[in-house]
Protein backbone atom coordinates (compact mmCIF):
# COMPACT_ATOMS: atom_id res chain seq x y z
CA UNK A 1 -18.29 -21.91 -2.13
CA UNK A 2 -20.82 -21.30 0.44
CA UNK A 3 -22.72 -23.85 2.46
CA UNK A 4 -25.34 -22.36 4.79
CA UNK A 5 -27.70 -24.21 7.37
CA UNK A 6 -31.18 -22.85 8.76
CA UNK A 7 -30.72 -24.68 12.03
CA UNK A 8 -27.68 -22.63 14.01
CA UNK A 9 -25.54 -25.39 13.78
CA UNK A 10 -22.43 -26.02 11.58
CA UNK A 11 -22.51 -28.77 8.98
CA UNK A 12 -20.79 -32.33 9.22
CA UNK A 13 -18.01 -32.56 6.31
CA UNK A 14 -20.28 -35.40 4.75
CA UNK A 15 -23.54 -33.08 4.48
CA UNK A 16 -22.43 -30.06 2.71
CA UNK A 17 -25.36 -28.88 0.18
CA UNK A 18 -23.66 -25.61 -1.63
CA UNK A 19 -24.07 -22.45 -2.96
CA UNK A 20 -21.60 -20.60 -5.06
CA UNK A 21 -21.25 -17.27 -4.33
CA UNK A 22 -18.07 -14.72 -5.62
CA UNK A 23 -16.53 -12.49 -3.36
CA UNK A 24 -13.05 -10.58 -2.89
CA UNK A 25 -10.56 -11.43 -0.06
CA UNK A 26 -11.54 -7.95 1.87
CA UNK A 27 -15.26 -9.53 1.71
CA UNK A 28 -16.82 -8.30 5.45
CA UNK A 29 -19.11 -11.18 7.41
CA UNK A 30 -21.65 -8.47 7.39
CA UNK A 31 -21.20 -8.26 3.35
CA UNK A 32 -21.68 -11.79 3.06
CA UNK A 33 -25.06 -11.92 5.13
CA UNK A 34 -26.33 -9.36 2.68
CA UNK A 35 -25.46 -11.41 -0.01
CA UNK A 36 -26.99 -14.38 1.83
CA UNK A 37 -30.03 -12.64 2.47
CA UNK A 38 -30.71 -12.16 -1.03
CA UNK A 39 -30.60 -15.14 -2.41
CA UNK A 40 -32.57 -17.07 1.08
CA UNK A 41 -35.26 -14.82 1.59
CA UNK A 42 -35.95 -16.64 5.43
CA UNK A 43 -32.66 -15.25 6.29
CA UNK A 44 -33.92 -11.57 6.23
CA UNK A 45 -35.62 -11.72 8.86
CA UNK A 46 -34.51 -9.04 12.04
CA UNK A 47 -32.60 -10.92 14.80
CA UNK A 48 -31.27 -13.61 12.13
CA UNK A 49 -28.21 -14.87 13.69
CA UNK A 50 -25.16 -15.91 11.07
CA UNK A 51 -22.10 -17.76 11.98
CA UNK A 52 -19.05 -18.03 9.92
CA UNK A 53 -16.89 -20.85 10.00
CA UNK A 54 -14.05 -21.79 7.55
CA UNK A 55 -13.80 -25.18 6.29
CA UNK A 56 -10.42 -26.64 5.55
CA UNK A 57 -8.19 -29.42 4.68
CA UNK A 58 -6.37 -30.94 7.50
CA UNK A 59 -3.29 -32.74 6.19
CA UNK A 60 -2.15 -34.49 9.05
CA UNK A 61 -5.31 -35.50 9.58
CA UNK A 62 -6.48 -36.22 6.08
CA UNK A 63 -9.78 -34.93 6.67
CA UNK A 64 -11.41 -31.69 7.18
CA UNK A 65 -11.47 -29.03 9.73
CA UNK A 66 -14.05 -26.01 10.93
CA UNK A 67 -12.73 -22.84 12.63
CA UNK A 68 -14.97 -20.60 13.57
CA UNK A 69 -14.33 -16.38 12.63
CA UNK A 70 -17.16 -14.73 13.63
CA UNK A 71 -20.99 -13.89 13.52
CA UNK A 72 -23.43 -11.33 12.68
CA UNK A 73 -27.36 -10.99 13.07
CA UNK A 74 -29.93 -9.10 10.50
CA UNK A 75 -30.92 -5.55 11.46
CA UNK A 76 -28.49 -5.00 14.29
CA UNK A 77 -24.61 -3.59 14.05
CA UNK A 78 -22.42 -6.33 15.99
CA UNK A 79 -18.67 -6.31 16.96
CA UNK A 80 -18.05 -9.00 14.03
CA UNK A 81 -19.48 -6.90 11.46
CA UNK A 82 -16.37 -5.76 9.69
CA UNK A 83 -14.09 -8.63 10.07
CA UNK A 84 -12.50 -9.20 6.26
CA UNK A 85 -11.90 -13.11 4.96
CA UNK A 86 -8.52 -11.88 4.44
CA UNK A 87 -8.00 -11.51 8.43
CA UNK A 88 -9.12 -14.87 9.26
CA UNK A 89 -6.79 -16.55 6.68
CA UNK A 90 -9.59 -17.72 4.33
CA UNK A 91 -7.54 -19.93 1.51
CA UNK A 92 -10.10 -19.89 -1.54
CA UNK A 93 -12.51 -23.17 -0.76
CA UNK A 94 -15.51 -23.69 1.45
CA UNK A 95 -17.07 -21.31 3.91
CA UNK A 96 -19.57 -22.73 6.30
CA UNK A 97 -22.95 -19.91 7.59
CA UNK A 98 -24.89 -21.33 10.53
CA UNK A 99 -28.45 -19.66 10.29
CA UNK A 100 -30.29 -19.50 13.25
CA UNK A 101 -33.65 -18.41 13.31
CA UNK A 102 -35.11 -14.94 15.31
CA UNK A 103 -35.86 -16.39 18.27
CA UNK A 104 -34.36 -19.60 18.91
CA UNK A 105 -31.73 -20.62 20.83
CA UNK A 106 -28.21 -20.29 19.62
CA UNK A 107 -26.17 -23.62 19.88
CA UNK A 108 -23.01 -23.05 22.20
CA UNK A 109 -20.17 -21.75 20.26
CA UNK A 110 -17.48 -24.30 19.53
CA UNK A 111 -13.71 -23.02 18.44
CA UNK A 112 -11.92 -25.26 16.04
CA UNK A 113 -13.41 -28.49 15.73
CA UNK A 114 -12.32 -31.74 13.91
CA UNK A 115 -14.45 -33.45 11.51
């Protein structure tokens, strides 16, 4: 399950809206912004920036964690391009895109953040 925002930030655990979309393990980020692209036409825009972020269950916490894995941007070849869900540990579940707009301001980049 995907869950995608069109402000650059990452969602709270308590507002996820989804989207199901398939995909194998040896998925790329830059697969899955094609595939995002196609279904939210706003998203194909050049200089859209994506970031990834894999949502998980936190058992010590009971609650729900984000770790961020990587981002990529529409019409331009970036360093994240070809990283695989595989690589980042991706457990089958939720998987959190950030959409930020040509020409706005990315929010800072967080690492792993409780929720």
């Amino acid at each position: 399950i995907i869950f995608t925002t069109n402000n650059g930030h990452h969602h709270r655990t308590d507002e996820f809206s989804q989207g199901n979309i398939y995909v194998w393990m040896d998925a790329t980020l830059k697969e899955l912004t094609n595939l995002v692209k196609e279904v939210y036409p706003e998203a194909r825009k050049k200089g859209t920036h994506f970031n990834f972020a894999i949502v998980f269950t936190d058992v010590e916490r009971l609650g729900y964690r984000v770790k961020e894995v990587g981002s990529t941007m529409s019409g331009r070849k970036g360093t994240d391009d070809c990283v695989t869900l595989h690589s980042q540990k991706f457990q089958i579940g939720y998987l959190d895109i950030a959409i930020t707009p040509p020409h706005q301001a990315l929010p800072p980049s967080g690492h792993t953040r409780p929720y």
